[in-house]
C-alpha atoms as a PDB file:
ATOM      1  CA  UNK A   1      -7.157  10.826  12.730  1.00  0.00           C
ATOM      2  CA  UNK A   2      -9.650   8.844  10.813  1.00  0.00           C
ATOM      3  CA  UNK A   3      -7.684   7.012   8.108  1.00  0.00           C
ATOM      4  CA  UNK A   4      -9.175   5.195   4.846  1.00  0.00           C
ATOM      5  CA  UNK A   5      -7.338   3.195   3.412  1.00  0.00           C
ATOM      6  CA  UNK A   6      -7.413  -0.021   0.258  1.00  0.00           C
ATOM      7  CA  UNK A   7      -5.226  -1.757  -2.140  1.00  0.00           C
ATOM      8  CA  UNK A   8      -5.648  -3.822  -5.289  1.00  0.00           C
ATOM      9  CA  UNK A   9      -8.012  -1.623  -6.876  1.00  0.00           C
ATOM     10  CA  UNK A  10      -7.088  -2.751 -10.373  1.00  0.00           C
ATOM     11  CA  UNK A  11      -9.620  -0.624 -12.174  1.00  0.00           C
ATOM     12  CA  UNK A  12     -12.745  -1.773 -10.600  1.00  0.00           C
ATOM     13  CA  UNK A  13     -15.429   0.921 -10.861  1.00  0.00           C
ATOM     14  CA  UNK A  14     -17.651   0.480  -8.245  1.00  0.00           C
ATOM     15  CA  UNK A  15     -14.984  -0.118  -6.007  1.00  0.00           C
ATOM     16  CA  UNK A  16     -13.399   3.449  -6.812  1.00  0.00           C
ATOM     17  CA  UNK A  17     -17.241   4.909  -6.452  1.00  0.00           C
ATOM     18  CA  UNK A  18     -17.590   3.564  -3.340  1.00  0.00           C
ATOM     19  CA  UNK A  19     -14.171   4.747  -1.918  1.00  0.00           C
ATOM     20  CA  UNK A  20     -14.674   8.471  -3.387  1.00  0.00           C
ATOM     21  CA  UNK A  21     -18.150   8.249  -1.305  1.00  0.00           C
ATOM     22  CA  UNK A  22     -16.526   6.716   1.700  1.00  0.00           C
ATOM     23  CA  UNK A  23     -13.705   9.252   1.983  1.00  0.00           C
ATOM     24  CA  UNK A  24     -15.905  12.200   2.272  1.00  0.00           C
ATOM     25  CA  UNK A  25     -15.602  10.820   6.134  1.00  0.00           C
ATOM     26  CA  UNK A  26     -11.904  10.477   5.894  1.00  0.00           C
ATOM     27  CA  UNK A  27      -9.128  12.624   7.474  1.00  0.00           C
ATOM     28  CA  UNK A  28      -6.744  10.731   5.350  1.00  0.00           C
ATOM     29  CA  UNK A  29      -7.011   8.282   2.507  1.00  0.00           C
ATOM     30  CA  UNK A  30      -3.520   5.379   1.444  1.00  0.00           C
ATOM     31  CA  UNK A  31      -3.671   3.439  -1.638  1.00  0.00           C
ATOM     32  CA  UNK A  32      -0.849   0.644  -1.345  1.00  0.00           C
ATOM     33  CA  UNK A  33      -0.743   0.109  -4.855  1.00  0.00           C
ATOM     34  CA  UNK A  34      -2.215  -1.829  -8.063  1.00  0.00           C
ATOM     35  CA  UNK A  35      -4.666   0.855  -8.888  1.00  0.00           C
ATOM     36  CA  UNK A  36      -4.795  -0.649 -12.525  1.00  0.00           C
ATOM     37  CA  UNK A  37      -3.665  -4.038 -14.459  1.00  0.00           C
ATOM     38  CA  UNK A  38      -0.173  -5.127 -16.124  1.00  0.00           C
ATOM     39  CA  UNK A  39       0.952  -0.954 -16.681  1.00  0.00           C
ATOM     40  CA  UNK A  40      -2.795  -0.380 -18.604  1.00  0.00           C
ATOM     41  CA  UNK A  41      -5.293   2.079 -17.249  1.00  0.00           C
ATOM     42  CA  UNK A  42      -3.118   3.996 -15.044  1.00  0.00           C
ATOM     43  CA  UNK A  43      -4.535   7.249 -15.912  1.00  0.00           C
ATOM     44  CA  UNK A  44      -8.350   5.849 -15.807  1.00  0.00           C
ATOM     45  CA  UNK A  45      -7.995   4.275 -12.363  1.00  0.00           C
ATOM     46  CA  UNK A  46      -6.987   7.748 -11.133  1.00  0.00           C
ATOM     47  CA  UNK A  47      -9.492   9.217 -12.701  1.00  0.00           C
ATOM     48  CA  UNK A  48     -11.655   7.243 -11.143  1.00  0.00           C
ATOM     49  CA  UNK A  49     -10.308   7.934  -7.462  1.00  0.00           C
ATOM     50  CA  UNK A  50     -10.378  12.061  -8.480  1.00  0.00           C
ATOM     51  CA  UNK A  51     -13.096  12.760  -6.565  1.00  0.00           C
ATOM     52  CA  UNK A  52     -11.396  12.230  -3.424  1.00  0.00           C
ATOM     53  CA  UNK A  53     -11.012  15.387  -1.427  1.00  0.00           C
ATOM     54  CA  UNK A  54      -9.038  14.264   1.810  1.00  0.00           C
ATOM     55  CA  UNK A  55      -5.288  13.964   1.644  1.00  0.00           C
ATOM     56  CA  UNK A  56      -4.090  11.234  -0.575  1.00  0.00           C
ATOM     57  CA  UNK A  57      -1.157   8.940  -0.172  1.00  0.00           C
ATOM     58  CA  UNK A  58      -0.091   6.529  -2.730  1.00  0.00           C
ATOM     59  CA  UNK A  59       2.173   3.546  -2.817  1.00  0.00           C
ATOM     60  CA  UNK A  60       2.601   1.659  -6.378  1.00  0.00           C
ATOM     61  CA  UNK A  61       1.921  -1.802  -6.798  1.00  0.00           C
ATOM     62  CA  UNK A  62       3.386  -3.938  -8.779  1.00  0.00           C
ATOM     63  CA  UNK A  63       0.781  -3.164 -11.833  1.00  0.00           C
ATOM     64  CA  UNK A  64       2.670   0.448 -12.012  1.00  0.00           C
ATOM     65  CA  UNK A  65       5.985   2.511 -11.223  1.00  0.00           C
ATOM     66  CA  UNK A  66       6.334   4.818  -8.838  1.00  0.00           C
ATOM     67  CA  UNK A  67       7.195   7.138 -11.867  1.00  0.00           C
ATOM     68  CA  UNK A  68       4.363   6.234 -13.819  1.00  0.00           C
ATOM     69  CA  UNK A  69       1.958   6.815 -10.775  1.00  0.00           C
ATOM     70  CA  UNK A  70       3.503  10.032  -9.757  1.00  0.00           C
ATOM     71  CA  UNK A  71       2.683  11.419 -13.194  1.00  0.00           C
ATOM     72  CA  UNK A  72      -0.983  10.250 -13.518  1.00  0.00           C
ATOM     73  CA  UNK A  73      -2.050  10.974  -9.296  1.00  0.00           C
ATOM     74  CA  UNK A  74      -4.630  13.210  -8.600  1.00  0.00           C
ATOM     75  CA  UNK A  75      -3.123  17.002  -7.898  1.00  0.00           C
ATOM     76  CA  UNK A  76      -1.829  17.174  -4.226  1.00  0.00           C
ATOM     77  CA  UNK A  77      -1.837  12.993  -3.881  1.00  0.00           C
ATOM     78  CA  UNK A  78       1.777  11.983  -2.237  1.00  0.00           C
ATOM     79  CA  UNK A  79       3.338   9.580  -3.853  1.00  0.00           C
ATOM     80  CA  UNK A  80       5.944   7.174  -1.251  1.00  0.00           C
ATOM     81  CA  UNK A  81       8.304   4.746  -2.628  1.00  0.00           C
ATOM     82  CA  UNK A  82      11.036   4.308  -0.418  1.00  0.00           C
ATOM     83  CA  UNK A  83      10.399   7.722   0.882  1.00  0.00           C
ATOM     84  CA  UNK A  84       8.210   9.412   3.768  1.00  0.00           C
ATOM     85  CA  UNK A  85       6.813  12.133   5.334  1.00  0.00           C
ATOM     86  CA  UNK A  86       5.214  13.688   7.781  1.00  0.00           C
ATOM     87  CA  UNK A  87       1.359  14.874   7.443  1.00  0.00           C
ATOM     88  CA  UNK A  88      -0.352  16.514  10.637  1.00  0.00           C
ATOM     89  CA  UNK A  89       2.159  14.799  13.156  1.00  0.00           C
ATOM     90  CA  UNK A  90       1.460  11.607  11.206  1.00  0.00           C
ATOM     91  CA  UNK A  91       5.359   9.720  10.303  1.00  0.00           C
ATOM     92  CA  UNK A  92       4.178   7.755   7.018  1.00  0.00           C
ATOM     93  CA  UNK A  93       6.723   5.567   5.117  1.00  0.00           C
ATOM     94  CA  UNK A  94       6.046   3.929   1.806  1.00  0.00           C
ATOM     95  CA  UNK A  95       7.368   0.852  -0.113  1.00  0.00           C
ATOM     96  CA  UNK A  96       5.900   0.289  -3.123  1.00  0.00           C
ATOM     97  CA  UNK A  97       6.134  -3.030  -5.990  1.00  0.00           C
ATOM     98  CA  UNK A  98       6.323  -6.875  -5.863  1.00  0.00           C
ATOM     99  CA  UNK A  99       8.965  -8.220  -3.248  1.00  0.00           C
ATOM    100  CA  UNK A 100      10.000 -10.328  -3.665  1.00  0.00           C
ATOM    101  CA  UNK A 101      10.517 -11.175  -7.288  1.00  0.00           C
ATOM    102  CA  UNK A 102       6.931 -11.934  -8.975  1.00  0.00           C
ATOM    103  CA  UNK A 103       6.465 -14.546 -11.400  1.00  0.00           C
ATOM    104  CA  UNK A 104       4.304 -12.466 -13.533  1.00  0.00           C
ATOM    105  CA  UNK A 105       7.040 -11.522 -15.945  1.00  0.00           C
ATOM    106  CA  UNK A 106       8.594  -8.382 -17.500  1.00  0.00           C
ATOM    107  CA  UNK A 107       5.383  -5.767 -17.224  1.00  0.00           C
ATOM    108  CA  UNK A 108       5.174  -6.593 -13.190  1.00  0.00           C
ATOM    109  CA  UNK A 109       7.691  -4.178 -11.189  1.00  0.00           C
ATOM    110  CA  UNK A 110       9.247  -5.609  -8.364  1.00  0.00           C
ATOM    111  CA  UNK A 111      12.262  -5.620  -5.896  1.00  0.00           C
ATOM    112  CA  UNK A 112      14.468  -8.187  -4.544  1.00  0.00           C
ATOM    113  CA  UNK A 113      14.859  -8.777  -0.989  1.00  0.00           C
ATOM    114  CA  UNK A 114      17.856  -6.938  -0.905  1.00  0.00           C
ATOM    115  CA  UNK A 115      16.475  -3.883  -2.739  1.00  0.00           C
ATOM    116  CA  UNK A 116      13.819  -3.665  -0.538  1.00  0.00           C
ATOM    117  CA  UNK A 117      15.844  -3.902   2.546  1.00  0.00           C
ATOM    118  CA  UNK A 118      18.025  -0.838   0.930  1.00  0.00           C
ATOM    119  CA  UNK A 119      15.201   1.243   0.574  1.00  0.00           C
ATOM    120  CA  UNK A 120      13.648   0.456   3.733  1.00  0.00           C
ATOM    121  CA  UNK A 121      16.623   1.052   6.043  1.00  0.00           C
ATOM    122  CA  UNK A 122      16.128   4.700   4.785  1.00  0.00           C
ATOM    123  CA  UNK A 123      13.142   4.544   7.438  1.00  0.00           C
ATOM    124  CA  UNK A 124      13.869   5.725  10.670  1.00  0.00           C
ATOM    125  CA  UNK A 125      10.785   6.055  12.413  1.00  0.00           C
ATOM    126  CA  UNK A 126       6.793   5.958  11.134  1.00  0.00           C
ATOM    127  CA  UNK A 127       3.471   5.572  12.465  1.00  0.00           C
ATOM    128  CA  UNK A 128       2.037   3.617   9.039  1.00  0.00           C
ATOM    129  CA  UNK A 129       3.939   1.951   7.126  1.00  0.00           C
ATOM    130  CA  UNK A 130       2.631   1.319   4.112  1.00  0.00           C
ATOM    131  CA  UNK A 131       3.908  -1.864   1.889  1.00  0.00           C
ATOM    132  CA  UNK A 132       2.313  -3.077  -1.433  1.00  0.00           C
ATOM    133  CA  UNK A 133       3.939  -6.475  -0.280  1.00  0.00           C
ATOM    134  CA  UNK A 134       3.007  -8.028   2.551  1.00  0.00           C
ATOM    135  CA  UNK A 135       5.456  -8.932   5.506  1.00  0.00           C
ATOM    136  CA  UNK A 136       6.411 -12.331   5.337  1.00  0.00           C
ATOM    137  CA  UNK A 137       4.132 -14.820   6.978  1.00  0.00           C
ATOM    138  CA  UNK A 138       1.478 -11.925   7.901  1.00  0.00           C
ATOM    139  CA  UNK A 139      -1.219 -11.863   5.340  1.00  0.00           C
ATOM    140  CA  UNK A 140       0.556 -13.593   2.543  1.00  0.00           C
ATOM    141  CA  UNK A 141      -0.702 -16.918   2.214  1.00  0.00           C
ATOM    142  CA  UNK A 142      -1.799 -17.795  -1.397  1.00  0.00           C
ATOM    143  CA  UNK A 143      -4.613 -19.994  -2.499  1.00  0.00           C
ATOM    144  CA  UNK A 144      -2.353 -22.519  -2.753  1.00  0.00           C
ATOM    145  CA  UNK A 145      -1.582 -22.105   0.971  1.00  0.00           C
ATOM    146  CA  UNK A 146       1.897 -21.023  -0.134  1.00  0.00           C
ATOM    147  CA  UNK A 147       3.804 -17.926   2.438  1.00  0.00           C
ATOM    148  CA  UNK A 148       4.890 -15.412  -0.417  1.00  0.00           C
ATOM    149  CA  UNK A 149       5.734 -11.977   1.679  1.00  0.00           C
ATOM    150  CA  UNK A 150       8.302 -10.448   2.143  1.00  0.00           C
ATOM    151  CA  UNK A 151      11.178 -10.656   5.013  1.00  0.00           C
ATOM    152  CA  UNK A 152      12.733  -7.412   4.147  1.00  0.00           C
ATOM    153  CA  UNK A 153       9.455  -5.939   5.135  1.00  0.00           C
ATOM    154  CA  UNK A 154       9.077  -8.258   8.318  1.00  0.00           C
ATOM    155  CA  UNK A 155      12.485  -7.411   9.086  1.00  0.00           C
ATOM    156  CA  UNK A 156      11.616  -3.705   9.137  1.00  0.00           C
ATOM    157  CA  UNK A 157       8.332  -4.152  10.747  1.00  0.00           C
ATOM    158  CA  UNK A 158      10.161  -5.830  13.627  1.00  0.00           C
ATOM    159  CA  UNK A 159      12.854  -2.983  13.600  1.00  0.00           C
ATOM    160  CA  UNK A 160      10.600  -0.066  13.459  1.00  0.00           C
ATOM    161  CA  UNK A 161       7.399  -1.393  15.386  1.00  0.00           C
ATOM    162  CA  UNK A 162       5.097   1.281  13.410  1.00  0.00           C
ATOM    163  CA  UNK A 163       1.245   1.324  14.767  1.00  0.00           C
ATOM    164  CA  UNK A 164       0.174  -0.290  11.636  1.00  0.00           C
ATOM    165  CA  UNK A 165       1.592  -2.003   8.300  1.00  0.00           C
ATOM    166  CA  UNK A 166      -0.575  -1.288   5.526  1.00  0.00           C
ATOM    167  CA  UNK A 167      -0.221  -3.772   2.309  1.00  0.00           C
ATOM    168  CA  UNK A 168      -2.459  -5.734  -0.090  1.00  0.00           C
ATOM    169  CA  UNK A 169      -0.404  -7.745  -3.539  1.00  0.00           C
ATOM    170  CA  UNK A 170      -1.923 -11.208  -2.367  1.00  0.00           C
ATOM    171  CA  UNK A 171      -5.465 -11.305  -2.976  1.00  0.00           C
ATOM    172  CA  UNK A 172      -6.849 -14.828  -1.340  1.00  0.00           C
ATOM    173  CA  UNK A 173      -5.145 -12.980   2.030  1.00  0.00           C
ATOM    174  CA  UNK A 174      -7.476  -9.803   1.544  1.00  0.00           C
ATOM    175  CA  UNK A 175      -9.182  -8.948   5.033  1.00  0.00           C
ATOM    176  CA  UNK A 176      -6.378 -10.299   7.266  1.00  0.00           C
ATOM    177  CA  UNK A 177      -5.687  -8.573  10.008  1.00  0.00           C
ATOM    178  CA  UNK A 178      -3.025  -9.957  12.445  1.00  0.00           C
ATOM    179  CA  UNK A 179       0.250  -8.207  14.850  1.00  0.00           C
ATOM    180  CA  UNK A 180       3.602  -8.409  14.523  1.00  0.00           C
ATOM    181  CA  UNK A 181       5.313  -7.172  17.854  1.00  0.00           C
ATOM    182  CA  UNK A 182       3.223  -4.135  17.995  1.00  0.00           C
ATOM    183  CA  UNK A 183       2.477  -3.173  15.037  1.00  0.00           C
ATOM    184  CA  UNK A 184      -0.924  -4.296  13.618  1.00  0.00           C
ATOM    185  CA  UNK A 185      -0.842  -5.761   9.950  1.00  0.00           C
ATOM    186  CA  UNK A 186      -3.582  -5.213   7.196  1.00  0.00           C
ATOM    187  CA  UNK A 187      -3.824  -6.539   4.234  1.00  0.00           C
ATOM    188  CA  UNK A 188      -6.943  -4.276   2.667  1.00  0.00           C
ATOM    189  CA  UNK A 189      -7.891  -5.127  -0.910  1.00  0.00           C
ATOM    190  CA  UNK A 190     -10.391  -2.779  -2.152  1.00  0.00           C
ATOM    191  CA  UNK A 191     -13.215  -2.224  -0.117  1.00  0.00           C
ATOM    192  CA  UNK A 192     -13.038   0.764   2.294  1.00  0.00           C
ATOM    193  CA  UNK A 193     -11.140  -0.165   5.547  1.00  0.00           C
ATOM    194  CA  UNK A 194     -11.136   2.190   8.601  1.00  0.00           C
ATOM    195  CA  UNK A 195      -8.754   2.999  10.931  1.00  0.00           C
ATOM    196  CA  UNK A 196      -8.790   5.598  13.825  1.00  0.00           C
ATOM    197  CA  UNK A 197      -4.661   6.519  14.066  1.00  0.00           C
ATOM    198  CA  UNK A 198      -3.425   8.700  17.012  1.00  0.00           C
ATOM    199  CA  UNK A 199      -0.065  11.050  16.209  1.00  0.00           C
END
């Protein structure tokens, strides 16, 4: 299965053109979250990813809720927050917001460690696992050089081993690509990233 998939979109218009173009290649496309900026735009950034015709699976950021984006997706997009599923053989599981805690205040929505782990532990099993947040010490590292992922998500990434960890949130690691046991860990940002994904 040929899988698409980007974060951090935050509105950006000729990073949603070039996606829509992209996924016309795509047997799958994941968002893992902040498809617009501080709660504003929601239903624009959407609009701008509505041209996407291969199955669509979202994860909010911490720039939305999981019940804001599940109004505003596209028709037939799957929204995963602490939740999964199973498309075409393919066990996805999806955590979305800020973990842990953001500084950014009372717009941002985020999870403490121990929410995170809650919601997690409802995972059993998955192929991609896809994270807004970023497991802890994988693709994390601010500009300040500063580690700010998360260990509920390491933790599960070290219990479940999926094939790959899909996440964005921390924007100077955009691009990284590194393994944790083995499960390989990408933090996208928006430009199209490819992955080929065997069920």
């Amino acid at each position: 299965m040929r899988v698409l998939a980007f974060s951090d979109l935050h509105m950006a218009r000729n990073r949603a053109a070039d996606l829509v173009v992209a996924s016309a290649e795509a047997d799958l496309v994941i968002g893992a979250g902040d498809f617009c900026n501080a709660r504003r735009g929601l239903k624009e950034a959407m609009q701008m990813l509505s041209g996407i015709a291969a199955p669509l699976i979202l994860v909010p950021g911490n720039a939305e809720s999981a019940e804001e984006l599940t109004a505003a997706a596209p028709e037939g997009a799957h929204v995963l927050h602490g939740t999964g599923m199973t498309l075409d053989g393919l066990r996805l599981f999806g955590l979305g917001y800020g973990v842990p805690v953001t500084p950014f205040g009372d717009w941002s929505c985020d999870l403490t460690e121990a929410e995170a782990s809650e919601l997690l532990d409802r995972c059993e099993a998955a192929d991609v696992l896809i994270a807004h947040s970023p497991p802890k010490g994988y693709g994390d590292v601010t500009s300040q050089d500063v580690s700010v992922g998360s260990t509920a998500v390491r933790d599960a990434v070290e219990r479940i081993q999926p094939d790959f960890v899909f996440c964005g949130h921390i924007h100077d690691s955009w691009g990284y690509r590194g393994m944790l046991g083995r499960s390989q860990i990408a933090n996208l940002g928006p430009k199209p990233h490819w992955f080929e994904v065997t069920t």
